[in-house]
Protein backbone atom coordinates (compact mmCIF):
# COMPACT_ATOMS: atom_id res chain seq x y z
CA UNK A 1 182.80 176.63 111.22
CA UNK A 2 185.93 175.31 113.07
CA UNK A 3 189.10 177.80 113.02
CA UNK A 4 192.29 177.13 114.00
CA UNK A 5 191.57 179.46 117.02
CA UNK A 6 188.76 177.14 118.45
CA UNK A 7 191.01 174.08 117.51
CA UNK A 8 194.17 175.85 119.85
CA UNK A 9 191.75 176.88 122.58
CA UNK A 10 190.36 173.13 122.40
CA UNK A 11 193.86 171.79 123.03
CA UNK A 12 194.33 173.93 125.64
CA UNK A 13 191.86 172.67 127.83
CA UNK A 14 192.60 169.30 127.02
CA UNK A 15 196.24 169.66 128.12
CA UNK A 16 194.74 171.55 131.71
CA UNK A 17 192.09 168.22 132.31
CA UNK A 18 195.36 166.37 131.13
CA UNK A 19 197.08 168.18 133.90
CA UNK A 20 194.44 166.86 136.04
CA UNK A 21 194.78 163.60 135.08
CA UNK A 22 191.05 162.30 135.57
CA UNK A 23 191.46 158.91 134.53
CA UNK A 24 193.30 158.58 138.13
CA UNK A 25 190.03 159.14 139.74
CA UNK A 26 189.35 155.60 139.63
CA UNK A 27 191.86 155.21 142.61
CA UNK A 28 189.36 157.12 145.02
CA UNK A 29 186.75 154.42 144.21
CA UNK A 30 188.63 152.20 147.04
CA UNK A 31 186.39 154.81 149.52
CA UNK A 32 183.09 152.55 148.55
CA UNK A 33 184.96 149.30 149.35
CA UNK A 34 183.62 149.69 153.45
CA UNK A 35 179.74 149.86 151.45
CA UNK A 36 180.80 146.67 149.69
CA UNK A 37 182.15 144.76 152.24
CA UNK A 38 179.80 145.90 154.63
CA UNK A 39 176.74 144.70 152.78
CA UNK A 40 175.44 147.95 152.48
CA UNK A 41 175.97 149.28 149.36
CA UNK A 42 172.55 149.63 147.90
CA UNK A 43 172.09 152.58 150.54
CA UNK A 44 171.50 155.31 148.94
CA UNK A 45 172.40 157.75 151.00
CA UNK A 46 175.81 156.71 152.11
CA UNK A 47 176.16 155.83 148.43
CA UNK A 48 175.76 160.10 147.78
CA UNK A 49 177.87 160.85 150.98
CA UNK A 50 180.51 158.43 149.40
CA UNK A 51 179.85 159.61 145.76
CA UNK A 52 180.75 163.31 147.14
CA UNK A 53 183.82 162.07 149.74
CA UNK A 54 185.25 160.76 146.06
CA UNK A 55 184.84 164.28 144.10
CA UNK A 56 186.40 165.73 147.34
CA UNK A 57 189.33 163.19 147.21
CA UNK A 58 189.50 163.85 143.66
CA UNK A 59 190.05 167.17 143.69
CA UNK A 60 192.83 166.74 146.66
CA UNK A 61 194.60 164.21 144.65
CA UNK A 62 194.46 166.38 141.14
CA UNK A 63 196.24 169.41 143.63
CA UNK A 64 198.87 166.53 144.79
CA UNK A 65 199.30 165.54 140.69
CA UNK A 66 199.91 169.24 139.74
CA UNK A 67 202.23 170.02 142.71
CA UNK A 68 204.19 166.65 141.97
CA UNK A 69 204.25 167.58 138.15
CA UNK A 70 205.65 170.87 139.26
CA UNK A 71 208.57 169.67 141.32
CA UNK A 72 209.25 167.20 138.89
CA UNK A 73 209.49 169.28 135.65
CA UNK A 74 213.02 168.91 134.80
CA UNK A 75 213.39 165.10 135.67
CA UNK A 76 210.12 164.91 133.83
CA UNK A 77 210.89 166.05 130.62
CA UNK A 78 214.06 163.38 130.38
CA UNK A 79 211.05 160.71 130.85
CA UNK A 80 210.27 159.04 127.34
CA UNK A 81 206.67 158.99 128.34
CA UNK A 82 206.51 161.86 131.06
CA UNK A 83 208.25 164.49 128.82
CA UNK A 84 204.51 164.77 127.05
CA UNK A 85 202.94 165.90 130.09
CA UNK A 86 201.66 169.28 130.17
CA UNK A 87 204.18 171.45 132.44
CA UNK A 88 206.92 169.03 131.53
CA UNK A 89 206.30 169.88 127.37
CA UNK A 90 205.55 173.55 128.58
CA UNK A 91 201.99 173.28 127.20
CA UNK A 92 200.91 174.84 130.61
CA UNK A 93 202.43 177.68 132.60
CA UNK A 94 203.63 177.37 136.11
CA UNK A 95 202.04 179.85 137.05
CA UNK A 96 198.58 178.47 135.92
CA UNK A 97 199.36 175.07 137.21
CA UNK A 98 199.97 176.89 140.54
CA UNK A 99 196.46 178.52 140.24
CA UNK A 100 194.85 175.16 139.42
CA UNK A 101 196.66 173.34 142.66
CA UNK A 102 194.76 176.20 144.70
CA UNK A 103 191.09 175.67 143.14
CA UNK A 104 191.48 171.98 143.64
CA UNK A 105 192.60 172.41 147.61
CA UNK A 106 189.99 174.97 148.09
CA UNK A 107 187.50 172.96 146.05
CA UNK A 108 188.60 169.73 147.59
CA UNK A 109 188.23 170.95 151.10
CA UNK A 110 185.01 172.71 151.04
CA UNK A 111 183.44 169.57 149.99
CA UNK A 112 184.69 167.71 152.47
CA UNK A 113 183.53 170.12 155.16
CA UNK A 114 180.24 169.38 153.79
CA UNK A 115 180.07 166.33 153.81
CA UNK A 116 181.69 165.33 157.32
CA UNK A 117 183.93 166.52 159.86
CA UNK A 118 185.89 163.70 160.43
CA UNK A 119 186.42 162.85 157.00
CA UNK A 120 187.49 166.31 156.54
CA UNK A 121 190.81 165.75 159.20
CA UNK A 122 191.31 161.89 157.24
CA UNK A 123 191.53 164.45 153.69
CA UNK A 124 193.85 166.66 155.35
CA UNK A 125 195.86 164.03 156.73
CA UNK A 126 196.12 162.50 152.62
CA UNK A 127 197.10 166.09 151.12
CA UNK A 128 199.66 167.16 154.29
CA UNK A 129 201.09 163.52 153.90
CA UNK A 130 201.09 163.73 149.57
CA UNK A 131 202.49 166.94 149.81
CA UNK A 132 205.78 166.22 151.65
CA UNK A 133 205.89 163.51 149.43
CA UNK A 134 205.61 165.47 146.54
CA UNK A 135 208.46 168.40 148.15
CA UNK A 136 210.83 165.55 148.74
CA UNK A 137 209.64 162.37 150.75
CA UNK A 138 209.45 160.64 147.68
CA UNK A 139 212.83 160.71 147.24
CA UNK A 140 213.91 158.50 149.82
CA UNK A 141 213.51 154.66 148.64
CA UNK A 142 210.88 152.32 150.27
CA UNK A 143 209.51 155.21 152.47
CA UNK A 144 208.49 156.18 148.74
CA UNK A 145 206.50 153.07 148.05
CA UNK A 146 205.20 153.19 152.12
CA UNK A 147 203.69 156.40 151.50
CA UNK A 148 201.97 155.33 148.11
CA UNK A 149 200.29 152.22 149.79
CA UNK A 150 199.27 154.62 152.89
CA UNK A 151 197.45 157.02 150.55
CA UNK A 152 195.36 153.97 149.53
CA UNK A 153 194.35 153.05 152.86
CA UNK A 154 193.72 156.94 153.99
CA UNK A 155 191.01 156.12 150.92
CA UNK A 156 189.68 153.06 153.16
CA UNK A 157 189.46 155.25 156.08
CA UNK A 158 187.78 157.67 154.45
CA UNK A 159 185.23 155.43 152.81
CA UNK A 160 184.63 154.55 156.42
CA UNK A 161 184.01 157.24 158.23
CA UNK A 162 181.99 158.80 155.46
CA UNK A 163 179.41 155.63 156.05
CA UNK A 164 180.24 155.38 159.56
CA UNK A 165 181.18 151.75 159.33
CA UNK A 166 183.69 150.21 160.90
CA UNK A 167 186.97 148.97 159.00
CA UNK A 168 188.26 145.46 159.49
CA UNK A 169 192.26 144.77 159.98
CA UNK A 170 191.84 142.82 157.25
CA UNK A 171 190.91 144.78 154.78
CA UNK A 172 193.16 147.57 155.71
CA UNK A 173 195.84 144.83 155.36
CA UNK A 174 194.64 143.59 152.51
CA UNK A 175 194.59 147.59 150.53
CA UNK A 176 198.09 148.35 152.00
CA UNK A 177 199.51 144.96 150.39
CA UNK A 178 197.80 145.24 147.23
CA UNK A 179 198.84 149.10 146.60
CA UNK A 180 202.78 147.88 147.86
CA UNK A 181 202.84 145.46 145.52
CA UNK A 182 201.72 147.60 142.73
CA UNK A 183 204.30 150.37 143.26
CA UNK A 184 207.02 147.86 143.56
CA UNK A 185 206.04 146.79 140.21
CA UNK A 186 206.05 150.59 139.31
CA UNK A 187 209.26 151.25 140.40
CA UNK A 188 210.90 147.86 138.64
CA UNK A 189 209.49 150.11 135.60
CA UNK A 190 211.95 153.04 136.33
CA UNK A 191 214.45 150.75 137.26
CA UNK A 192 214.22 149.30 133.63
CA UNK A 193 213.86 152.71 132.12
CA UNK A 194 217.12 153.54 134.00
CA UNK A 195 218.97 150.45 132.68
CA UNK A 196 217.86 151.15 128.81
CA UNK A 197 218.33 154.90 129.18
CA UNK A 198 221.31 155.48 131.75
CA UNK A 199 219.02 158.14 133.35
CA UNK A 200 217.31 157.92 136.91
CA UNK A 201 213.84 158.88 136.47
CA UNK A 202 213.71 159.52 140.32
CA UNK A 203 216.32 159.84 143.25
CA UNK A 204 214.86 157.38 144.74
CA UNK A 205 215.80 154.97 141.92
CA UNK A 206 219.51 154.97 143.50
CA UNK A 207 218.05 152.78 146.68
CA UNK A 208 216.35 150.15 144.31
CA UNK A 209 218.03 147.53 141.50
CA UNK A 210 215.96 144.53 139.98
CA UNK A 211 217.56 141.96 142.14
CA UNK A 212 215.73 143.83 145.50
CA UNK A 213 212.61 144.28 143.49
CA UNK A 214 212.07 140.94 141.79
CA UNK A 215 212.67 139.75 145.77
CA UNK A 216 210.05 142.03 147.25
CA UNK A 217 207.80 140.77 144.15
CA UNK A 218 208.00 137.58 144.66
CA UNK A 219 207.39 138.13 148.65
CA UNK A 220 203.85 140.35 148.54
CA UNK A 221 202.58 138.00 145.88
CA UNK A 222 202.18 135.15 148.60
CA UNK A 223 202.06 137.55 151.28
CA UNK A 224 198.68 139.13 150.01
CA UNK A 225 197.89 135.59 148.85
CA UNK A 226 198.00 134.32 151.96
CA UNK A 227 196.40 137.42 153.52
CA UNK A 228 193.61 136.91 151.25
CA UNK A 229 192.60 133.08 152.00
CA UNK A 230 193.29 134.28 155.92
CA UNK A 231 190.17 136.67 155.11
CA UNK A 232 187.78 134.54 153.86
CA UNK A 233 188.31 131.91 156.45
CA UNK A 234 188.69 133.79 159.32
CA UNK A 235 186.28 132.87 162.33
CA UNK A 236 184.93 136.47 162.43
CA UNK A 237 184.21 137.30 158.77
CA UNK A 238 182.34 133.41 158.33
CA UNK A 239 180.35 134.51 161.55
CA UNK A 240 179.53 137.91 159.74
CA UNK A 241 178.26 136.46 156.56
CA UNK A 242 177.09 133.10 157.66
CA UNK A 243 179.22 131.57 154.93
CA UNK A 244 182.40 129.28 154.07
CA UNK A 245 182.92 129.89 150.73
CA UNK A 246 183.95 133.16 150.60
CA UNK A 247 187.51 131.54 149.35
CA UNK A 248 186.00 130.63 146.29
CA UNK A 249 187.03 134.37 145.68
CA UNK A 250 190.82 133.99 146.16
CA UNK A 251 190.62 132.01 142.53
CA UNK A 252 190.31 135.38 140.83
CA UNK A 253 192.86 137.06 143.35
CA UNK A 254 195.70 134.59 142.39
CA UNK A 255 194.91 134.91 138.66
CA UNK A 256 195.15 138.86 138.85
CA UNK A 257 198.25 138.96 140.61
CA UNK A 258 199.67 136.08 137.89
CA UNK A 259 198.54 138.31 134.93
CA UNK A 260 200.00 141.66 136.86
CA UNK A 261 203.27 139.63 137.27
CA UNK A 262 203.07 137.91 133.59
CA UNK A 263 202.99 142.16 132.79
CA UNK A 264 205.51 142.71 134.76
CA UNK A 265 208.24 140.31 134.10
CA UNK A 266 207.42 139.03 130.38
CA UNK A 267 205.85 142.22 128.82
CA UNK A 268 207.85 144.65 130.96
CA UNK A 269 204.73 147.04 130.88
CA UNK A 270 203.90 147.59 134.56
CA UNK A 271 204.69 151.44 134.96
CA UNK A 272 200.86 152.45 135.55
CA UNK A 273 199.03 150.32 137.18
CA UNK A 274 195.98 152.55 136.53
CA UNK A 275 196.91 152.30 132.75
CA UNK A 276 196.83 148.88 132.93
CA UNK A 277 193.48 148.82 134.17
CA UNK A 278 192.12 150.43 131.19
CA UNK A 279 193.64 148.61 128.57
CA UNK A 280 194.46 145.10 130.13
CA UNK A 281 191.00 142.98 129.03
CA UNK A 282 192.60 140.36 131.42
CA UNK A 283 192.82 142.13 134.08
CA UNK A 284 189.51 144.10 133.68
CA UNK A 285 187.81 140.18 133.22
CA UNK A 286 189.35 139.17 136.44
CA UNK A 287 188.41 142.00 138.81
CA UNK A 288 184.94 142.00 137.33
CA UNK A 289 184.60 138.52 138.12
CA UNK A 290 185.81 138.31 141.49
CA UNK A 291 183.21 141.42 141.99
CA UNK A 292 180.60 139.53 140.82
CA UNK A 293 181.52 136.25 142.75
CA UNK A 294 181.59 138.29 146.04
CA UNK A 295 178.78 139.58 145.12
CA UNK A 296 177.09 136.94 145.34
CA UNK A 297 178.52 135.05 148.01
CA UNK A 298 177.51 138.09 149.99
CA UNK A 299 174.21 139.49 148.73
CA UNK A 300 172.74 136.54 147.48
CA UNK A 301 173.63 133.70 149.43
CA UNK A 302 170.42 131.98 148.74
CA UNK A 303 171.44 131.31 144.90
CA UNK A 304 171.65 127.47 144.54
CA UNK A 305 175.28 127.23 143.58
CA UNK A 306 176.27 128.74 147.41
CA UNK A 307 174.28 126.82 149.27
């Protein structure tokens, strides 16, 4: 039998996983992107090393969410979205929230010291580096955005020296791009939000208008663009996988970034770009099919259409 008791204690819990926000997670699966590119990632073992690396990360970045939530509960609950979030709506206590952040550090670090040394000082360097974003860095505009995209490639890193393989300049370009062009699209979001609602959803909203960010838009899609086709027929990375046609690839690339920027600018619905991961079908069809194309280009070059 189901009482209202069970039903309350039930949406408590929900609103401290909410608090965790788990769906995030998906972020820390840019740590197996080395495996990938590398060629290695049927190897099970760095497979488990990286499997545990991303439950450490996940567990760091949770802490960062909970801190951040904290420091922003006041702007937070002027949000029309954000308000609904569990320490902004006052579902959970600050106090709790501040006993959460603690397990997740502690949690997040003993893992890592398990797993590797190295990757333990590349975790550290993500939470010391979140958290002054989270206490204020954030605030200032475009070292904002900077620090976002970092985070992303501390992920690389990680991925890396959790395998022990080496990371290419190009695809730490490549992830820093990619994650700046995303929070620029974020933060056109709060500059809409501002212009509908008169309210600045962060300071660091005073630095940015739509004129700068439709600009620095425009700019990273043919910068990454470029970057991309630069990969694939670089000298180095045709050497490493005895292939040309790794720019058959950059197809699907262009098409994502058209349908992030079609979301953008037409639907005005780019404020989470790990939202629109889980609901865009577009999207979803395009980065499963340039997965799939690499794939093959790369672990099957004998099939008859890449020869």
């Amino acid at each position: 039998m189901v009482t209202s008791g069970s039903i309350e204690n039930n949406k408590s819990v929900l609103q401290y996983i909410s608090l965790l926000r788990p769906k995030h997670w998906i972020k820390n699966s840019f740590l197996f992107l080395p495996l990938f590119f590398s060629g290695e990632v049927f190897n099970i073992q760095k497979l488990l090393s990286c499997f545990a690396g991303l439950m450490a990360f996940s567990f760091t970045a949770s802490a960062i969410y909970i801190i951040n939530d904290y420091m922003d509960i006041e702007a937070d609950k002027k949000h029309p979205v954000k308000c609904a979030r569990p320490l902004a709506s006052g579902a959970v206590s600050k106090k709790s929230a501040i006993t959460l952040f603690v397990s997740c550090v502690v949690a997040g670090i003993t893992i890592a010291a398990l797993v590797k040394g190295k990757f333990l000082f590349v975790l550290m360097l993500y939470f010391v580096m979140n958290l002054g974003y989270s206490l204020g860095l954030k605030n200032i505009s475009i070292l904002d955005i900077v620090l976002v995209a970092i985070g992303f490639v501390l992920r690389i890193k990680a991925g890396g020296v959790i395998a022990e393989i080496g990371i290419s300049q190009w695809l730490m370009i490549m992830v820093f791009l990619l994650a700046m062009f995303m929070a620029i699209a974020k933060r056109r979001d709060d500059v809409l939000i501002k212009l509908d609602s008169g309210l600045d959803m962060r300071k660091a909203i005073k630095g940015y208008n739509l004129e700068f960010l439709n600009a620095m838009l425009s700019l990273f899609t043919g910068i990454i663009i470029i970057a991309y086709i630069m990969y694939t027929i670089s000298p180095e990375v045709m050497q490493h996988w005895n292939t040309y046609r790794l720019y058959y690839t950059a197809l699907f690339v262009i098409v994502g970034l058209m349908r992030y920027l079609q979301i953008t600018f037409i639907e005005k619905d780019s404020g989470s770009p790990t939202d629109l991961l889980y609901k865009d079908k577009f999207l979803q069809a395009t980065l499963v099919l340039w997965i799939i194309s690499f794939y093959l280009i790369i672990y099957l070059p004998d099939v008859s259409i890449f020869k």
